[in-house]
N, C-alpha and C. Protein backbone atom coordinates (compact mmCIF):
# COMPACT_ATOMS: atom_id res chain seq x y z
N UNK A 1 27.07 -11.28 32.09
CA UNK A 1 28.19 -10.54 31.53
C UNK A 1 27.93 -10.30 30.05
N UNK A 2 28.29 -9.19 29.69
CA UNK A 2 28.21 -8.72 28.12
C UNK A 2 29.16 -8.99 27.33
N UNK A 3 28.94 -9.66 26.34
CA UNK A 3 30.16 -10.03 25.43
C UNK A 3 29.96 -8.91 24.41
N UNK A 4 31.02 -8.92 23.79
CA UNK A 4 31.63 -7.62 22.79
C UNK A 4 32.30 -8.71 21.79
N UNK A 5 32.24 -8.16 20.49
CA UNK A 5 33.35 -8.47 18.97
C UNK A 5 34.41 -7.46 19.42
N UNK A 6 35.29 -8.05 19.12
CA UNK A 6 36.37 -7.32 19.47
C UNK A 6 36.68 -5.55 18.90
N UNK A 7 35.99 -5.11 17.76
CA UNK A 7 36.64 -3.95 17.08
C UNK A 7 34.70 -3.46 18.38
N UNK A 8 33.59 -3.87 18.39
CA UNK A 8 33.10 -3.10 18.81
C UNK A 8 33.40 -2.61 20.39
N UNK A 9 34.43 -3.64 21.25
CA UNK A 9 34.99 -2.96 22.66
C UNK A 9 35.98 -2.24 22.30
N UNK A 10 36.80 -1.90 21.02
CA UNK A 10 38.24 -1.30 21.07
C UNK A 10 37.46 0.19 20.92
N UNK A 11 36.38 0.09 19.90
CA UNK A 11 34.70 1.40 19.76
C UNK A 11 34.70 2.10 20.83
N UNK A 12 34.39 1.03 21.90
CA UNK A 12 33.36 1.59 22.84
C UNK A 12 34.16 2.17 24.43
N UNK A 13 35.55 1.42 24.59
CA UNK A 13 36.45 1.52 25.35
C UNK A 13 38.01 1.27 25.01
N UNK A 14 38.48 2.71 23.95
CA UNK A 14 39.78 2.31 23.19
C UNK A 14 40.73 2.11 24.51
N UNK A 15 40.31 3.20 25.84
CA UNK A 15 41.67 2.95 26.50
C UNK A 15 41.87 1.57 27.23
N UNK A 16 41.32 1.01 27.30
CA UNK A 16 40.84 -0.25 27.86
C UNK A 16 41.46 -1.16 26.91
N UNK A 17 40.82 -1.52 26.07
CA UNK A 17 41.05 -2.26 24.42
C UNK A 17 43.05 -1.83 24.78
N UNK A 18 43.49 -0.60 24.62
CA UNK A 18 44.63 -0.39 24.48
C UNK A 18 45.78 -1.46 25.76
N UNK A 19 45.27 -1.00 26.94
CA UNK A 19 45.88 -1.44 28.56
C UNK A 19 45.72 -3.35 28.13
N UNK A 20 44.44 -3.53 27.64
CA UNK A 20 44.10 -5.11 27.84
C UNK A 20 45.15 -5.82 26.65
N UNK A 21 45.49 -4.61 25.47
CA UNK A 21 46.38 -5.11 24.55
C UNK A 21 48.20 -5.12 24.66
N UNK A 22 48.16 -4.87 26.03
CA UNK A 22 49.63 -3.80 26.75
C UNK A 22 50.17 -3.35 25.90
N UNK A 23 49.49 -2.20 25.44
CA UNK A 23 49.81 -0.94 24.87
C UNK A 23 49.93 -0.07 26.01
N UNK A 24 49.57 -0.13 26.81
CA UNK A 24 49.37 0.78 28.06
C UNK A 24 50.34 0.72 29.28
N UNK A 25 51.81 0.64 29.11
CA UNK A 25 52.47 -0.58 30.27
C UNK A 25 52.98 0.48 30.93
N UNK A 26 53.68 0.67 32.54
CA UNK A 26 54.39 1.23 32.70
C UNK A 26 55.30 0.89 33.06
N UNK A 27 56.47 1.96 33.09
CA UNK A 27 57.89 1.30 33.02
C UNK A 27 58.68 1.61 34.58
N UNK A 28 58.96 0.61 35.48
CA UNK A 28 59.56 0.99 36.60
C UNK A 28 60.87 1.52 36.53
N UNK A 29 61.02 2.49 36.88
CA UNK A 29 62.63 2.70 36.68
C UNK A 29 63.54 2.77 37.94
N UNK A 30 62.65 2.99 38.78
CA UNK A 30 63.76 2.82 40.48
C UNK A 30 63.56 1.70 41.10
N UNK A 31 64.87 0.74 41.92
CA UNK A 31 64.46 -0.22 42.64
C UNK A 31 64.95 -0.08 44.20
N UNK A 32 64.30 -0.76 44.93
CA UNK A 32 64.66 -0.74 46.64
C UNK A 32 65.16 -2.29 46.86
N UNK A 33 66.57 -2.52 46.64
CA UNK A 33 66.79 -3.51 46.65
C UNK A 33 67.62 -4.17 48.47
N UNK A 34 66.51 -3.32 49.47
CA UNK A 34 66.85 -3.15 50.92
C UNK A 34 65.22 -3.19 50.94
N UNK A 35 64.86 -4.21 51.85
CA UNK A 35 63.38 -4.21 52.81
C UNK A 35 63.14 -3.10 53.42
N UNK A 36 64.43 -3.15 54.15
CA UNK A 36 64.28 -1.99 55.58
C UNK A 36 63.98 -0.47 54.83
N UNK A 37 64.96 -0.38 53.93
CA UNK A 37 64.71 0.46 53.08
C UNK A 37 63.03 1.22 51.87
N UNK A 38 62.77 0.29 51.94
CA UNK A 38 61.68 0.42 51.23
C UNK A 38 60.76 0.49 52.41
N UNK A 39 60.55 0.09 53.05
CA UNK A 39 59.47 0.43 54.30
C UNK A 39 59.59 1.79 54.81
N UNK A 40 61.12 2.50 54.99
CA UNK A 40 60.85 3.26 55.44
C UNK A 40 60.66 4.39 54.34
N UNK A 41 60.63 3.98 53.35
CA UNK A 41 60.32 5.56 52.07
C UNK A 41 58.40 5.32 51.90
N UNK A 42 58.60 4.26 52.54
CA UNK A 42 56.54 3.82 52.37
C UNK A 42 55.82 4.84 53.50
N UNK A 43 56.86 5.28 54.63
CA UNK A 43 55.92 6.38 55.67
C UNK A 43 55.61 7.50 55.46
N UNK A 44 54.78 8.33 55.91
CA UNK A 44 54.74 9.16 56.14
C UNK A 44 55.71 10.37 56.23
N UNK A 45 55.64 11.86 55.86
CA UNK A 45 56.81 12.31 55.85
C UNK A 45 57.25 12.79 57.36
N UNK A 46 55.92 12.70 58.59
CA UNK A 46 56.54 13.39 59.90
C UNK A 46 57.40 12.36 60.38
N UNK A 47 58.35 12.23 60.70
CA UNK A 47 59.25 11.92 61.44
C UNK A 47 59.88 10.55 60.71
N UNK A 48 59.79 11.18 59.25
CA UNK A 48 60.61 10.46 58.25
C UNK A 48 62.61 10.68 58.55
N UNK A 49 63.10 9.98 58.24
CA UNK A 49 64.63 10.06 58.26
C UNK A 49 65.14 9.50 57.22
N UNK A 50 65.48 10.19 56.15
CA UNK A 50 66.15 10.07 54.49
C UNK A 50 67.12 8.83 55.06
N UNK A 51 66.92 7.72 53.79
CA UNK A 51 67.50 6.72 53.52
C UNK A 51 69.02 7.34 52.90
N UNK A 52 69.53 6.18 52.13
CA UNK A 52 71.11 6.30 51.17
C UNK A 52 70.61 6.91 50.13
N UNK A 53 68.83 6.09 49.85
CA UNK A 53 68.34 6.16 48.21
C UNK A 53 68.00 7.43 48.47
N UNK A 54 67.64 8.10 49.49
CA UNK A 54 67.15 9.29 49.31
C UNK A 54 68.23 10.38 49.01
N UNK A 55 69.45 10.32 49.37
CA UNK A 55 70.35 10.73 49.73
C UNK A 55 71.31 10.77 48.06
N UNK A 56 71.13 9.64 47.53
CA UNK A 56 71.85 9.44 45.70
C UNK A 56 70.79 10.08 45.13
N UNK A 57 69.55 10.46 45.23
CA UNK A 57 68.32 10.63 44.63
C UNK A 57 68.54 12.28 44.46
N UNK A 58 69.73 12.72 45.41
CA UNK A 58 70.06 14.48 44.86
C UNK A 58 70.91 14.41 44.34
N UNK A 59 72.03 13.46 44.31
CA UNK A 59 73.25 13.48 43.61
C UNK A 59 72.78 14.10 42.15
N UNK A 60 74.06 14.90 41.65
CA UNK A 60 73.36 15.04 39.93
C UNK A 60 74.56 14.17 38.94
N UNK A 61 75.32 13.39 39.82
CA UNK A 61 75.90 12.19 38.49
C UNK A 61 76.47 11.36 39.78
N UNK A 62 76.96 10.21 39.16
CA UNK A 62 77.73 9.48 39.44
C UNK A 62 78.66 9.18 40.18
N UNK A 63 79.78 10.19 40.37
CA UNK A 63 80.83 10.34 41.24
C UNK A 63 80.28 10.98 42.64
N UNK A 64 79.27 11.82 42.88
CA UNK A 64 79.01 12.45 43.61
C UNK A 64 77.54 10.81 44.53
N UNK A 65 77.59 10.25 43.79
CA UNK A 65 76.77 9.36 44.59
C UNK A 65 77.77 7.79 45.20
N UNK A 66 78.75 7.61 43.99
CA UNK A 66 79.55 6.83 45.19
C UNK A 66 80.56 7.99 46.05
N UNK A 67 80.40 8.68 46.37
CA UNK A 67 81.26 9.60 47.68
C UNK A 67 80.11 9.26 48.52
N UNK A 68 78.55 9.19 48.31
CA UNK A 68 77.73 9.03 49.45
C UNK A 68 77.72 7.59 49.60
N UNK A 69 77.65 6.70 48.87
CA UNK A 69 77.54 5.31 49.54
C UNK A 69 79.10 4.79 50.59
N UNK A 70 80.21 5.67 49.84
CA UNK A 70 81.44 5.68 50.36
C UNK A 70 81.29 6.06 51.86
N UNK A 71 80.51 7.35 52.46
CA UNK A 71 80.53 8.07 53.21
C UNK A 71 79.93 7.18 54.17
N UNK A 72 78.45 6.79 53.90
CA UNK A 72 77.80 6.25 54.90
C UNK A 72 78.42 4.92 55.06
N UNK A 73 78.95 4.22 54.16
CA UNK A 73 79.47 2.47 54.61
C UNK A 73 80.89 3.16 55.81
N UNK A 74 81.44 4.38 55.62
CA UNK A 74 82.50 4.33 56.35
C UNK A 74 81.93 4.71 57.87
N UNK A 75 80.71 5.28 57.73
CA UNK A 75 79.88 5.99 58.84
C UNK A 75 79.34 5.07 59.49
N UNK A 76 79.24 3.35 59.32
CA UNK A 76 78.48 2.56 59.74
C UNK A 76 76.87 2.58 59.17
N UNK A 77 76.40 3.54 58.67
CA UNK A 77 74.70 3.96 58.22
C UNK A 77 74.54 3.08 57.47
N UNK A 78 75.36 2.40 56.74
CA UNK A 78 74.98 0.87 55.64
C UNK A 78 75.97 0.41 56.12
N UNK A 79 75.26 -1.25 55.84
CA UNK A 79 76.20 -2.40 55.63
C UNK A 79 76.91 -2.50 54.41
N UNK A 80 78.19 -2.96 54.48
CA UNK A 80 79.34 -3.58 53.59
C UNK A 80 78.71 -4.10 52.15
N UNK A 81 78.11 -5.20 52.43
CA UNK A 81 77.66 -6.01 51.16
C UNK A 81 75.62 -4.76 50.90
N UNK A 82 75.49 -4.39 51.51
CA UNK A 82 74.23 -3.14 51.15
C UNK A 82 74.74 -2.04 50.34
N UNK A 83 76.15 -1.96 50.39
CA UNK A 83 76.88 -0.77 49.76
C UNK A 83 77.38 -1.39 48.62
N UNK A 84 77.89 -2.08 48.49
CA UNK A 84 78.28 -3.10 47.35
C UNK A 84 77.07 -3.18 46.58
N UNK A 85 76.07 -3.31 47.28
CA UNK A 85 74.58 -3.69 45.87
C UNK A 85 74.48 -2.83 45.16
N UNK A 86 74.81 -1.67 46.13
CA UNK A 86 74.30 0.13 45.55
C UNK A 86 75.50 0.49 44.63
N UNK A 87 76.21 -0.09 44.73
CA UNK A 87 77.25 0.59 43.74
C UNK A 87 76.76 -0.04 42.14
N UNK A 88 76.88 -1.80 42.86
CA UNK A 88 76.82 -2.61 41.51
C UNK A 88 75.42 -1.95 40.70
N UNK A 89 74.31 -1.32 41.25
CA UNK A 89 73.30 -0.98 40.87
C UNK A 89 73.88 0.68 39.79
N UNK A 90 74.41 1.02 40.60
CA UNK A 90 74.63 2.23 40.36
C UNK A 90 75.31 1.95 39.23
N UNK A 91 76.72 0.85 39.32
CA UNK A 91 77.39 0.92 37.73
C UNK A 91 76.67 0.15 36.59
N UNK A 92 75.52 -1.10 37.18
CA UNK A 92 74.56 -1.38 36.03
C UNK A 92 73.46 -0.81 35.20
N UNK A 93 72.71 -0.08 36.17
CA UNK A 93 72.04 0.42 35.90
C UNK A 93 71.49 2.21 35.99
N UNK A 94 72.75 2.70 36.14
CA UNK A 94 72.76 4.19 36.28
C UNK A 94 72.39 4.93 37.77
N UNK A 95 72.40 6.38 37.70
CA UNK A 95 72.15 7.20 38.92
C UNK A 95 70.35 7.09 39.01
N UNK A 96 69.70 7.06 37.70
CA UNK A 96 68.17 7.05 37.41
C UNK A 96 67.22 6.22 38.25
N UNK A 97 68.28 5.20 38.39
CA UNK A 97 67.67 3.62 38.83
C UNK A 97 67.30 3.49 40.14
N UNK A 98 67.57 4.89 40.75
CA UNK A 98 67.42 4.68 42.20
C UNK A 98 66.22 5.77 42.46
N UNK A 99 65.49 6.38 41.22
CA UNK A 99 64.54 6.76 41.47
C UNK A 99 64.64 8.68 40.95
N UNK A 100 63.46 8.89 40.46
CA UNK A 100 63.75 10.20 39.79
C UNK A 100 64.10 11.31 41.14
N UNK A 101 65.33 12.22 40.33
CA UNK A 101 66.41 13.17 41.17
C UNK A 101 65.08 14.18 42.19
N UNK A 102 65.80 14.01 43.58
CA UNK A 102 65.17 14.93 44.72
C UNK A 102 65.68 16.31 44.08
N UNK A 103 64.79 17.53 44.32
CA UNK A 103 65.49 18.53 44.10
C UNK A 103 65.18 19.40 45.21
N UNK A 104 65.67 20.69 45.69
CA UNK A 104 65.00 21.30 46.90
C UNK A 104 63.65 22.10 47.34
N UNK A 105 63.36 21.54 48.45
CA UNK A 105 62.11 21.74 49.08
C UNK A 105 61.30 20.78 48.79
N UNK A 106 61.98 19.20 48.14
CA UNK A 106 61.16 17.95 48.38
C UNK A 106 60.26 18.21 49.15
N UNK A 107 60.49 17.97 50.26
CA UNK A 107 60.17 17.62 51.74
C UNK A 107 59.21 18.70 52.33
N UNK A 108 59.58 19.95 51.70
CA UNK A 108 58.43 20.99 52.09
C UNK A 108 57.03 20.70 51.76
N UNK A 109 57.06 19.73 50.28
CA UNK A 109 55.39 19.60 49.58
C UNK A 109 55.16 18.22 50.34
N UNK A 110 55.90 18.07 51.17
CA UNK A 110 54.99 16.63 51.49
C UNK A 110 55.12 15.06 50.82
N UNK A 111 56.67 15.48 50.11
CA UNK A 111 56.81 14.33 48.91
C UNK A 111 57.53 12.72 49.65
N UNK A 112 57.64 11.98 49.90
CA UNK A 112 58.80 11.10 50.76
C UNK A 112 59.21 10.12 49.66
N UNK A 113 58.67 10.23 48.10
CA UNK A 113 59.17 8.92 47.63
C UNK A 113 59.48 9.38 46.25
C-alpha cells in the first residue's frame, strides 16, 4: 500500500481528500418509516401499485396530504397507528420528508421511487 503526506493526496485526489474529510455528505431527506412500504417502492415499476408515500409525494402542501392519509385510514389501505406516524411525520418534519414531489408522467419514464 502507498502512503501519501497528507496535502500530497488532497494534490493528487481532492475529491477523495474532500468525501474522506466529509465534506462530501449527503443529505437524506425522505423516510419509509413502514417495511412493507419500502419494499414495495424497491420493485420494479411493472406491476407496481403506488403506496400512501407515493400518493403524499403529489400532494403540493399539507392539507391536501392529510385528506389522503385521512382517506386511506378510512378506506382500510393503512393501519390506524401507520396513519398516525404519517401525520406525526408530516407535522414534524414537513410534506418534503416523504420524498421529492411526483409530478405527471412519473410512471411513464420508468421512475418508482
Amino acid at each position: 500500500m502507498t502512503r501519501y503526506k497528507r496535502k500530497e493526496f488532497q494534490r493528487k485526489y481532492p475529491n477523495l481528500a474532500d468525501e474522506w474529510n466529509e465534506k462530501g455528505t449527503i443529505t437524506i431527506r425522505a423516510v419509509r418509516s413502514d417495511l412493507r412500504e419500502a419494499e414495495k417502492a424497491a420493485y420494479n415499476i411493472e406491476g407496481y401499485e403506488p403506496t400512501v408515500v407515493d400518493f403524499l409525494r403529489r400532494c403540493e402542501n399539507d392539507a391536501q396530504a392529510l385528506e389522503i392519509i385521512d382517506f386511506m385510514e378510512s378506506k382500510g389501505e393503512i393501519e390506524s397507528g401507520y396513519a398516525k406516524r404519517l401525520r406525526s411525520q408530516l407535522i414534524k418534519h414537513g410534506l418534503k420528508s416523504f420524498g421529492k414531489r411526483k409530478k405527471p408522467g412519473w410512471y411513464e419514464h420508468g421512475e418508482t421511487c
